[in-house]
C-alpha atoms as a PDB file:
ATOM      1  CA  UNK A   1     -42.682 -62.766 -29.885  1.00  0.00           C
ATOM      2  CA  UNK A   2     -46.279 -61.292 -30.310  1.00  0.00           C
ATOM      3  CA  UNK A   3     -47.432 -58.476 -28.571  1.00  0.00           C
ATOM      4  CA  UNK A   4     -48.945 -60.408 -25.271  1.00  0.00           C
ATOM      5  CA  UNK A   5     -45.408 -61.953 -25.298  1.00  0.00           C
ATOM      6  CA  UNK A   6     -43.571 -58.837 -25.686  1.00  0.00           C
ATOM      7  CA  UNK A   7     -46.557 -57.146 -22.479  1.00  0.00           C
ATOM      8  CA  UNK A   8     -45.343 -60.106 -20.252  1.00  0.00           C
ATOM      9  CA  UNK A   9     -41.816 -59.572 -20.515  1.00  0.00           C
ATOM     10  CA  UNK A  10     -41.947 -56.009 -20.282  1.00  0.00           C
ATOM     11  CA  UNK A  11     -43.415 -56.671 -16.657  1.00  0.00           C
ATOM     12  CA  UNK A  12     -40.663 -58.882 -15.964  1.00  0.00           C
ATOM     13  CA  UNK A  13     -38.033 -56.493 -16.658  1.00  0.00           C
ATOM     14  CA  UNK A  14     -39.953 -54.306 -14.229  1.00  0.00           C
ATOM     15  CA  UNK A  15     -40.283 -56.287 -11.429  1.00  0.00           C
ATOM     16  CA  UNK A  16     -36.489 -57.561 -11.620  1.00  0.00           C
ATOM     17  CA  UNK A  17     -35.326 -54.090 -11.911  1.00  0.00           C
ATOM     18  CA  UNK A  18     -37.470 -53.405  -8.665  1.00  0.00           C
ATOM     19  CA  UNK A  19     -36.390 -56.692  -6.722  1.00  0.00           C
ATOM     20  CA  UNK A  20     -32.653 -55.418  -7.338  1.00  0.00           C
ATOM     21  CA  UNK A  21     -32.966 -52.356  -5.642  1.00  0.00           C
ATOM     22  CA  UNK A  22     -34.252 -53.981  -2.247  1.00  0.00           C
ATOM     23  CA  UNK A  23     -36.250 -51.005  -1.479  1.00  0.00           C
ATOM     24  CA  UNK A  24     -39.301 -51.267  -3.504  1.00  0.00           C
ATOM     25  CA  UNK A  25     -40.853 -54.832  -2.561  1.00  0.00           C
ATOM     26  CA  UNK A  26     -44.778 -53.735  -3.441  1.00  0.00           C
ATOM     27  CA  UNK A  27     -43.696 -52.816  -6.888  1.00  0.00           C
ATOM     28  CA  UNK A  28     -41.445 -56.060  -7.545  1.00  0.00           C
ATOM     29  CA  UNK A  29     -44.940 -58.024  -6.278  1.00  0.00           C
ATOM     30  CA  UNK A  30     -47.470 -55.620  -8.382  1.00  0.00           C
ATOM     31  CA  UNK A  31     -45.041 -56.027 -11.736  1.00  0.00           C
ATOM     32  CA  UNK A  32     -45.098 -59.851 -10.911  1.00  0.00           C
ATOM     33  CA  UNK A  33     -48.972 -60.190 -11.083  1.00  0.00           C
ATOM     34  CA  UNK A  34     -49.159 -58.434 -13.675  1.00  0.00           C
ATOM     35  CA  UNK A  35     -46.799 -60.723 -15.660  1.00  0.00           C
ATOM     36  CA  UNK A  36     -49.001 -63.799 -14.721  1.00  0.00           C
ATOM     37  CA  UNK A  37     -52.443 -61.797 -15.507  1.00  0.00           C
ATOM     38  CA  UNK A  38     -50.768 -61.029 -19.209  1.00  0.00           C
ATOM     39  CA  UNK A  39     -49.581 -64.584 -19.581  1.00  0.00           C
ATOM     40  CA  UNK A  40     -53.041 -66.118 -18.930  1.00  0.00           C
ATOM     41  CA  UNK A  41     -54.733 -63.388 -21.307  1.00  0.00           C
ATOM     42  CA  UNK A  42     -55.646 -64.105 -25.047  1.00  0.00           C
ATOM     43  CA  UNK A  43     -55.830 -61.350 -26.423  1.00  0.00           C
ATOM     44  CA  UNK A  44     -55.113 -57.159 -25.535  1.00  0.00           C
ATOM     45  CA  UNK A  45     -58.691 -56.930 -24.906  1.00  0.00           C
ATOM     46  CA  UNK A  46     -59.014 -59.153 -22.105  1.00  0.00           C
ATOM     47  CA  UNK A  47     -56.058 -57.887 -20.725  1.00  0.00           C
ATOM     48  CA  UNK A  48     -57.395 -54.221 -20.447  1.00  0.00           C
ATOM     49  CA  UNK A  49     -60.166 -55.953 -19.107  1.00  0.00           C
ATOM     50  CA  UNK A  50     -58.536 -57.940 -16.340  1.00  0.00           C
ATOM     51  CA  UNK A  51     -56.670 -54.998 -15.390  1.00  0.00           C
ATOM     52  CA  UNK A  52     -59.756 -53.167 -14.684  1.00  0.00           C
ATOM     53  CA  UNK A  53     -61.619 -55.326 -12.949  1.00  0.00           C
ATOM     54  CA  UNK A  54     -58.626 -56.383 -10.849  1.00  0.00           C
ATOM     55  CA  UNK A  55     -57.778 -52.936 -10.053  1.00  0.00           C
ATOM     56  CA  UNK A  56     -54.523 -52.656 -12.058  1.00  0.00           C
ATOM     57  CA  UNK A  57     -54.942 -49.480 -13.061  1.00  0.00           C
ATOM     58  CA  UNK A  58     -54.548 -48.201  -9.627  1.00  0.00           C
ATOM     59  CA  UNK A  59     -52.281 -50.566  -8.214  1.00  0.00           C
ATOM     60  CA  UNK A  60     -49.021 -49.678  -9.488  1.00  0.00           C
ATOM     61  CA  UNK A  61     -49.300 -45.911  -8.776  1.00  0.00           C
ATOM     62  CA  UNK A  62     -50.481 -47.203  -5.100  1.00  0.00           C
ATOM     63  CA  UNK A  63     -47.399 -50.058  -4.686  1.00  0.00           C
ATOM     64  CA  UNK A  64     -44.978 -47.317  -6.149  1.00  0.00           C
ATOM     65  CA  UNK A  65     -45.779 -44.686  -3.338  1.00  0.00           C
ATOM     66  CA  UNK A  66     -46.341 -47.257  -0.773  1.00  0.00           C
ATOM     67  CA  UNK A  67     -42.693 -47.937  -1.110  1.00  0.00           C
ATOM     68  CA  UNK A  68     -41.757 -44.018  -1.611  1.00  0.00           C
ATOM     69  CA  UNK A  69     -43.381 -44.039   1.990  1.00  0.00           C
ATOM     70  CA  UNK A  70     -41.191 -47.004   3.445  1.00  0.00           C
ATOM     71  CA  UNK A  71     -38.052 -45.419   2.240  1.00  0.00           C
ATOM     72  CA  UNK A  72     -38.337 -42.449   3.589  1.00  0.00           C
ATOM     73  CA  UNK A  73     -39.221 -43.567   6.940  1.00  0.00           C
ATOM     74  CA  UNK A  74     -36.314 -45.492   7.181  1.00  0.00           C
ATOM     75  CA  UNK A  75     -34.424 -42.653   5.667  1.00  0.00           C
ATOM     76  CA  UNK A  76     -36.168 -40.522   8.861  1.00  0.00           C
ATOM     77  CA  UNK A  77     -35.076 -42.904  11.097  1.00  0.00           C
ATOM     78  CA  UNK A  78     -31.775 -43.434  10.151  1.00  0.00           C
ATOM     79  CA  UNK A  79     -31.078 -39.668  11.013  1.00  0.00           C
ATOM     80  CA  UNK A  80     -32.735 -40.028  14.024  1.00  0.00           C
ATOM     81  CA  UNK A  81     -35.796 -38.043  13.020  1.00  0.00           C
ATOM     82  CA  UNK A  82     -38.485 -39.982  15.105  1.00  0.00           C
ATOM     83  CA  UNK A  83     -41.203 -38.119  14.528  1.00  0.00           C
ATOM     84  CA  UNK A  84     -40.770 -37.703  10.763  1.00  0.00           C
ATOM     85  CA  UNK A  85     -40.863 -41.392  10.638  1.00  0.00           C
ATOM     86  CA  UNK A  86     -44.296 -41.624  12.237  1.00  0.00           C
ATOM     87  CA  UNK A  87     -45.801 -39.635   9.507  1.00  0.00           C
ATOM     88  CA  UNK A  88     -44.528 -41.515   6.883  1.00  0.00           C
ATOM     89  CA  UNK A  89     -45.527 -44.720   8.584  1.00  0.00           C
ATOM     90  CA  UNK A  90     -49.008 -42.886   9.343  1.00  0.00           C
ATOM     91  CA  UNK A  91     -49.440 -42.069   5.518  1.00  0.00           C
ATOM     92  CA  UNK A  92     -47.831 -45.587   4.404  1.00  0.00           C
ATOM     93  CA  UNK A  93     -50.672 -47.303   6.376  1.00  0.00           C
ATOM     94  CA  UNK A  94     -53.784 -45.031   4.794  1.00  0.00           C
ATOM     95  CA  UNK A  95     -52.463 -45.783   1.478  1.00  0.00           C
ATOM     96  CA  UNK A  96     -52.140 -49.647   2.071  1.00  0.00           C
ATOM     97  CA  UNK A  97     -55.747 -49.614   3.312  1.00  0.00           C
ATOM     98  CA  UNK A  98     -57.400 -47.363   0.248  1.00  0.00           C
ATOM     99  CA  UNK A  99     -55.232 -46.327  -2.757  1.00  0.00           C
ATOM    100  CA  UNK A 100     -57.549 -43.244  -3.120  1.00  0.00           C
ATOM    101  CA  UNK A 101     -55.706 -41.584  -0.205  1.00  0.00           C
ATOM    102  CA  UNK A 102     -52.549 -41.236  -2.193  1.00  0.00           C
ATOM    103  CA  UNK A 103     -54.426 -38.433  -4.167  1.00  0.00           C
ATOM    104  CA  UNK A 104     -56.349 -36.859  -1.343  1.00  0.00           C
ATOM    105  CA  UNK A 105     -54.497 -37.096   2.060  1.00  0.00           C
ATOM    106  CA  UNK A 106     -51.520 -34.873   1.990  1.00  0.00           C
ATOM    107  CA  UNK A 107     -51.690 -33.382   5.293  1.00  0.00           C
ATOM    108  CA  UNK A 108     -48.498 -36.114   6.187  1.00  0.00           C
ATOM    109  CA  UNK A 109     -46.319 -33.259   3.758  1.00  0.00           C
ATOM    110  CA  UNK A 110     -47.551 -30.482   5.804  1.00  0.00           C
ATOM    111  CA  UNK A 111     -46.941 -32.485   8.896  1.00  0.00           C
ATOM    112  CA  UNK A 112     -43.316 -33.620   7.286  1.00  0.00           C
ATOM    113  CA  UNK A 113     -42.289 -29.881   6.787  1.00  0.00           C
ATOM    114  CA  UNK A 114     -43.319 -28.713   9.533  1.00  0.00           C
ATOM    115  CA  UNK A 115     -41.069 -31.015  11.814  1.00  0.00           C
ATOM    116  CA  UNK A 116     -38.075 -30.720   9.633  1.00  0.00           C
ATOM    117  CA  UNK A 117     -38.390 -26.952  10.017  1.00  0.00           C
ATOM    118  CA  UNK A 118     -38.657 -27.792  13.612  1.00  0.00           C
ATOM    119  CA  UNK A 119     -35.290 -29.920  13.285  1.00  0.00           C
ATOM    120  CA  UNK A 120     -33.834 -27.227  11.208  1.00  0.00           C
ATOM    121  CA  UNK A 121     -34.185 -24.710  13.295  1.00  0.00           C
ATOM    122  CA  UNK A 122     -32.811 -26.188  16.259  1.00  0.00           C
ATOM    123  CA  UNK A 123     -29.848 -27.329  14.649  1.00  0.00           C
ATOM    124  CA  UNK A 124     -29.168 -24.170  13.638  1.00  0.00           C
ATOM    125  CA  UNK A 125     -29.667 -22.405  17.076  1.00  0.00           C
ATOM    126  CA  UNK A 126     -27.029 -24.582  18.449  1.00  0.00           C
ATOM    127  CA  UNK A 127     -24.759 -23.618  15.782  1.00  0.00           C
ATOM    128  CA  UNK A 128     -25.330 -20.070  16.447  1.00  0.00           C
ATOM    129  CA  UNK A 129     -24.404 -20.921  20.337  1.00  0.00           C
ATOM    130  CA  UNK A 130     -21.197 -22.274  19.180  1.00  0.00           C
ATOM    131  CA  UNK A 131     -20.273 -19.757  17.114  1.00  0.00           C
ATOM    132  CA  UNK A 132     -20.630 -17.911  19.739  1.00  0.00           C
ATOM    133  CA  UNK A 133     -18.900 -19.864  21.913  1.00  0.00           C
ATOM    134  CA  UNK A 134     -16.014 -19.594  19.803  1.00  0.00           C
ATOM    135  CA  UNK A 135     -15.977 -16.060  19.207  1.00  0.00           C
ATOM    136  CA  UNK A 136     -15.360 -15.754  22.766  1.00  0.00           C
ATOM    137  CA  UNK A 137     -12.609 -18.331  22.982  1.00  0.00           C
ATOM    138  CA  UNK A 138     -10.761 -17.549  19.742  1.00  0.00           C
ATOM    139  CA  UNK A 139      -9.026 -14.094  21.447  1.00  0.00           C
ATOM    140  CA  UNK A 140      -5.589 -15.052  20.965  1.00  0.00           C
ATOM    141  CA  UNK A 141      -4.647 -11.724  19.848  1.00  0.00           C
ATOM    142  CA  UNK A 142      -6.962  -9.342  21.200  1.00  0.00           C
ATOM    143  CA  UNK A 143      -8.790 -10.128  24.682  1.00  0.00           C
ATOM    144  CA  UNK A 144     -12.445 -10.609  25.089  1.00  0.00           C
ATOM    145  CA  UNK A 145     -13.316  -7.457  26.430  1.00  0.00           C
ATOM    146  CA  UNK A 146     -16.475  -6.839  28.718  1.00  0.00           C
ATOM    147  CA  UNK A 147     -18.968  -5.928  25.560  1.00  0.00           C
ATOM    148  CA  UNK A 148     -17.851  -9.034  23.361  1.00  0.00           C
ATOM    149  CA  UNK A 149     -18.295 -11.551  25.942  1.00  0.00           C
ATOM    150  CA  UNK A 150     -22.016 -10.359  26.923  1.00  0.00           C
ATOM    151  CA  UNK A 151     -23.139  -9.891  23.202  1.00  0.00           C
ATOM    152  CA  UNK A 152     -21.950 -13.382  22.467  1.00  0.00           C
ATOM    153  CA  UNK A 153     -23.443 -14.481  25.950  1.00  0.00           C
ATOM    154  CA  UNK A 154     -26.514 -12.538  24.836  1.00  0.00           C
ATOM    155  CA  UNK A 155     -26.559 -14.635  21.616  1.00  0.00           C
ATOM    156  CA  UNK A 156     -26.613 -17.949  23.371  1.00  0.00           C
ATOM    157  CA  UNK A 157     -29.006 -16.973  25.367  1.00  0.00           C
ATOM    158  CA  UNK A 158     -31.090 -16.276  22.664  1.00  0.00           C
ATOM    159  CA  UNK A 159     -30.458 -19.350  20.984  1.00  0.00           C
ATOM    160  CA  UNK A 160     -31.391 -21.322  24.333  1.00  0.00           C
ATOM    161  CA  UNK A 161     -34.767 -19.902  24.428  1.00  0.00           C
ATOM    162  CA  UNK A 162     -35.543 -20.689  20.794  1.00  0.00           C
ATOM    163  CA  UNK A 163     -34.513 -24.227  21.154  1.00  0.00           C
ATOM    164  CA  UNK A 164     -36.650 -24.295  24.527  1.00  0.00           C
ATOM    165  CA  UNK A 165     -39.919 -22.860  22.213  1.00  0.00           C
ATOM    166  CA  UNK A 166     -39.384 -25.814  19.892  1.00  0.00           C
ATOM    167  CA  UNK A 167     -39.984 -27.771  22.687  1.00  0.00           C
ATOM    168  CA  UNK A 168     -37.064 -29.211  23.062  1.00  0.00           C
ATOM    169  CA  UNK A 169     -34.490 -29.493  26.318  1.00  0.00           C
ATOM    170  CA  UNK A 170     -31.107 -27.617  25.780  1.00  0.00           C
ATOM    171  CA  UNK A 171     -29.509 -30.567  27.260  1.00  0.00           C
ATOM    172  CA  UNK A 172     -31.115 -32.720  24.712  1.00  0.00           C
ATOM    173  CA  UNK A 173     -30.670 -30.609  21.825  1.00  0.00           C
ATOM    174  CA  UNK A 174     -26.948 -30.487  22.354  1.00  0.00           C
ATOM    175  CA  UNK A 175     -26.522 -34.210  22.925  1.00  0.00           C
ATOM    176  CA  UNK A 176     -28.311 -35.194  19.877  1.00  0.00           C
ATOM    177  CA  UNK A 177     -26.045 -36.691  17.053  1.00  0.00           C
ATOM    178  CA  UNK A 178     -27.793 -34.480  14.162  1.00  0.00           C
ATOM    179  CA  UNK A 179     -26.987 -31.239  15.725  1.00  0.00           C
ATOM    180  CA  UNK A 180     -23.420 -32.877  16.958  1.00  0.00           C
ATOM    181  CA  UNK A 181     -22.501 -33.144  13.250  1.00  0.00           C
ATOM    182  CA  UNK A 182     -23.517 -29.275  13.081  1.00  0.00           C
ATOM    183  CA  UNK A 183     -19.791 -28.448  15.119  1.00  0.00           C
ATOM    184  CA  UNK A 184     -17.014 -28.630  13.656  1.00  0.00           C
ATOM    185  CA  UNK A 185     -14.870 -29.706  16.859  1.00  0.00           C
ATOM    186  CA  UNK A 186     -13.619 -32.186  18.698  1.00  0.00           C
ATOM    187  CA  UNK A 187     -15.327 -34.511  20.844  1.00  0.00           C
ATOM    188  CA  UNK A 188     -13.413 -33.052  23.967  1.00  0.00           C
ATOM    189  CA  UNK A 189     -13.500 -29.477  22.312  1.00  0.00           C
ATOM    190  CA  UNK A 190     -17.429 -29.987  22.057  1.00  0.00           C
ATOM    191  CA  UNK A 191     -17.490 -31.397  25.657  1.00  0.00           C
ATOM    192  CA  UNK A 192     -16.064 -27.702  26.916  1.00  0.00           C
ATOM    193  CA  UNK A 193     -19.026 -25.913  24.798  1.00  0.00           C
ATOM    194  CA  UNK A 194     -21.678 -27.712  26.495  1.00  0.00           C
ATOM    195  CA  UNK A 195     -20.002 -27.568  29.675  1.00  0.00           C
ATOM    196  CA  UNK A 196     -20.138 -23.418  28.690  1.00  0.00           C
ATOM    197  CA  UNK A 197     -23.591 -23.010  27.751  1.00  0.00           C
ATOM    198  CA  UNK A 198     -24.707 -25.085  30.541  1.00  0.00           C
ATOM    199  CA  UNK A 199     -23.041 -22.606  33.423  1.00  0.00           C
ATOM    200  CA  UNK A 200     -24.655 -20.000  31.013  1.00  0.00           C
ATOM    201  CA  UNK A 201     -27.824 -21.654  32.079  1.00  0.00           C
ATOM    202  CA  UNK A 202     -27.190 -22.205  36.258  1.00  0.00           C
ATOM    203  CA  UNK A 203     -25.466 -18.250  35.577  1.00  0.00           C
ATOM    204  CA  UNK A 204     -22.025 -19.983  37.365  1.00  0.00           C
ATOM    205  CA  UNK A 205     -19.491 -17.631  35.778  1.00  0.00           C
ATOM    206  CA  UNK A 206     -16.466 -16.687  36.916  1.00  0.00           C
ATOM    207  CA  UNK A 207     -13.151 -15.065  34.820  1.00  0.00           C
ATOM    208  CA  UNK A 208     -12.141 -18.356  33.937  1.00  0.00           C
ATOM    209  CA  UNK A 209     -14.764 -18.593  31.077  1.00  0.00           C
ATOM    210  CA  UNK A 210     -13.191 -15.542  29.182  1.00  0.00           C
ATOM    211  CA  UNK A 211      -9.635 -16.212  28.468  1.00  0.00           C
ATOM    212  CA  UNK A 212      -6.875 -12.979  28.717  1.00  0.00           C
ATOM    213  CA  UNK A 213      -4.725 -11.821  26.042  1.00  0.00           C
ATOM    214  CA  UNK A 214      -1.862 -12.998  28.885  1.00  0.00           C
ATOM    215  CA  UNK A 215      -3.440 -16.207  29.269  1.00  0.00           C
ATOM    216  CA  UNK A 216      -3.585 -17.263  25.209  1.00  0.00           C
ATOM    217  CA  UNK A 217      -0.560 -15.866  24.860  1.00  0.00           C
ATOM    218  CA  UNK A 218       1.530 -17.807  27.174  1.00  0.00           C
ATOM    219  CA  UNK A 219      -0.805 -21.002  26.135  1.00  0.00           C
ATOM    220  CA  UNK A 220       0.631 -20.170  22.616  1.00  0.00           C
ATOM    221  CA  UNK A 221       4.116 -19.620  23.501  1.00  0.00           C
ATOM    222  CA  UNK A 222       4.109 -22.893  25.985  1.00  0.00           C
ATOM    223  CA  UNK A 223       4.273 -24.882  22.303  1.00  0.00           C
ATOM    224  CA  UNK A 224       6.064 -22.519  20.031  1.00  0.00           C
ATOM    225  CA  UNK A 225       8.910 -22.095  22.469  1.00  0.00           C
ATOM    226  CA  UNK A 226      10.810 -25.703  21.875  1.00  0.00           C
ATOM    227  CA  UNK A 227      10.981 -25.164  17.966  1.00  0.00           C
ATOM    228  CA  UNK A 228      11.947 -21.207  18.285  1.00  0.00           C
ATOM    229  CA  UNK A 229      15.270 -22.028  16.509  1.00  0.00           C
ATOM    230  CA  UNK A 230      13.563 -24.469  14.024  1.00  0.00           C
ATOM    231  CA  UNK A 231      11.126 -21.561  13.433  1.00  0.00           C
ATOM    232  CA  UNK A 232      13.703 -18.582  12.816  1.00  0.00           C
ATOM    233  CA  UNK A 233      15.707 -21.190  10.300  1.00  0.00           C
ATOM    234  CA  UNK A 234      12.310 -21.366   8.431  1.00  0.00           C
ATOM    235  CA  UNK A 235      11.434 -17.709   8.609  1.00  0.00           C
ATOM    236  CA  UNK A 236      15.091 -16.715   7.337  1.00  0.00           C
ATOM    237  CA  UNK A 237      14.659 -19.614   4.726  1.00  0.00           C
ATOM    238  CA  UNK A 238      11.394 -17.641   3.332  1.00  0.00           C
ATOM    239  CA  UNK A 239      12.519 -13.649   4.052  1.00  0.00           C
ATOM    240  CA  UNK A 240      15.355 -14.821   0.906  1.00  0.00           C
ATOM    241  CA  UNK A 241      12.828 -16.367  -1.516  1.00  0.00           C
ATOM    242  CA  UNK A 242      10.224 -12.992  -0.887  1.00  0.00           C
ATOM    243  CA  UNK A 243      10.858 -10.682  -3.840  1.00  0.00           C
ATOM    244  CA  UNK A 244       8.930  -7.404  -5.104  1.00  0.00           C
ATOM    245  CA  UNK A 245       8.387  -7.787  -8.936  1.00  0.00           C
ATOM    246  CA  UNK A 246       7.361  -4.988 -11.447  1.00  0.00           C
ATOM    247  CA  UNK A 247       6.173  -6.199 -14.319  1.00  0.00           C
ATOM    248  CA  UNK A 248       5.078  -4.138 -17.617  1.00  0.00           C
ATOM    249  CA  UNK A 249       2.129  -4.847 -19.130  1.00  0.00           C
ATOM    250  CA  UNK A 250       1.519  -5.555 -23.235  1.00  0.00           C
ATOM    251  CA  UNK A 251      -2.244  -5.555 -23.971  1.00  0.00           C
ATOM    252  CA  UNK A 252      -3.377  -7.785 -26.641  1.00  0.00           C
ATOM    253  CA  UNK A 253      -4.011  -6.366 -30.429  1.00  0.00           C
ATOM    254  CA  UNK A 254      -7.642  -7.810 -30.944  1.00  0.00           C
ATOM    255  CA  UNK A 255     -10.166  -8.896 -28.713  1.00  0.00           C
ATOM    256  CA  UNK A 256      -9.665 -12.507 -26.777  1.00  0.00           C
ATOM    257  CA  UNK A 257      -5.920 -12.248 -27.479  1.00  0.00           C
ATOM    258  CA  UNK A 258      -3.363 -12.507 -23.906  1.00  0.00           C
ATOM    259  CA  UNK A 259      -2.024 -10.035 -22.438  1.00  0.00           C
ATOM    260  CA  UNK A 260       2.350  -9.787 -22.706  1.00  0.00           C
ATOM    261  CA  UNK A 261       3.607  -9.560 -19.315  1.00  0.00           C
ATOM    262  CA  UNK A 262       7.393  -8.342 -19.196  1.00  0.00           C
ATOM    263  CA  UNK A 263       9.781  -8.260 -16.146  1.00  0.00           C
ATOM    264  CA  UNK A 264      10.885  -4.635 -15.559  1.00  0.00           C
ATOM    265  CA  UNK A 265      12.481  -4.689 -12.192  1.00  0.00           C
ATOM    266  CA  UNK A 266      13.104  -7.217  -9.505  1.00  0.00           C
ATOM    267  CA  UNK A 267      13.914  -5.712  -5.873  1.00  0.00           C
ATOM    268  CA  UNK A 268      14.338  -7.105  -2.729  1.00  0.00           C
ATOM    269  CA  UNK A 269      12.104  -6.743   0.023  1.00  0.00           C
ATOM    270  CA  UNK A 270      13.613  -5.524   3.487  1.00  0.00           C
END
């Protein structure tokens, strides 16, 4: 195999490895011509030459970030970030037309980061809501007093004015998937915080929205109380196994060498 041989099926082995990922079509085709231009060359001259005049030089570097566009529009899209998508479409499409573009244009990355921050940032306001949310709801020891429940209502409140800067609906923020996946809840649980920050909104609130130490309590006991045998068997079961233990402690003789622990005294725990 001589050295045009050996240039041809190097561009093979590109353009397979490219046609196997399904994601990078422009550099399978690029690799392919420039198989074909090799084969029909006679010598490494005339293939530098060719290349030149054909614009090889450029092309690969242009097919490769034509494709780097592609997949992460449908990357964008797939996570539902519209508007991220456009750019890279935008920036796929002034490459296509001149490769020179690729080295000059890069307001699409400050267009990118911006919107992401955008995304970010709304995301995270509605987490902040529902950890607020739950702060107020997870009382089941102490009661939400009067102060906790307006600094937590303060937060969302907060939160809904930040998301309503970013141009965005609070409604819409809340019901997009993205900022869903942001809760950790249930789909009923997450149904209840909307519900919450909405009457936040229309300022409908009435006691029912901060739950008593009476109220959890009794919720608690309503499911505790059929298993209140089962539960003193188990806590009897463990008060037996629970020990104090004193132990003495041997340090090593050198450096890196484990320390001798030694059972001194064992005595129950009452």
């Amino acid at each position: 195999m001589d050295k045009i041989e050996r240039s041809a099926y190097y561009y093979r082995l590109k353009a397979e490895k490219f046609e196997k990922t399904g994601r990078s079509h422009h550099q399978a085709r690029v690799h392919r011509e420039l198989e074909e231009l090799v084969k029909g060359c006679n010598s490494l001259e005339e293939i530098q030459q060719k290349m030149g005049e054909q614009g090889y030089f450029d092309k690969p570097a242009q097919a490769l970030m034509m494709d780097k566009m592609l997949g992460l529009r449908d990357a964008a899209k797939e996570n539902g970030f519209s508007k991220v998508a456009e750019y890279y479409q935008e920036q796929f499409d002034k490459i296509k037309e001149d490769p020179n573009r690729m080295y000059s244009d890069t307001e699409y990355a400050t267009l990118v980061t911006k919107e992401l921050g955008r995304i970010s940032t709304i995301a995270g306001e509605v987490t902040t809501m529902f950890q607020a949310y739950i702060a107020i709801q997870d009382h089941n020891v102490d009661p939400c007093s009067e102060e906790e429940f307006n600094k937590q209502k303060n937060y969302i409140t907060q939160s809904i004015a930040k998301i309503q800067e970013n141009g965005v609906l609070i409604g819409e923020a809340m019901n997009d998937s993205y900022n869903r996946e942001h809760c950790g809840i249930s789909d009923e649980g997450y149904e209840k915080f909307k519900a919450f920050v909405l009457n936040i909104i229309n300022e409908r609130f009435d006691e029912s929205f901060k739950p008593t130490f009476e109220e959890n309590y009794n919720r608690a006991w309503e499911v505790l109380k059929p298993k209140k045998k089962e539960l003193q068997e188990i806590a009897k079961k463990d008060a037996a196994k629970c020990c104090r233990s004193t132990y003495l402690s041997i340090p090593p003789e050198h450096a890196g060498g484990e320390y001798e622990l030694v059972m001194n005294v064992k005595t129950e725990v009452r």
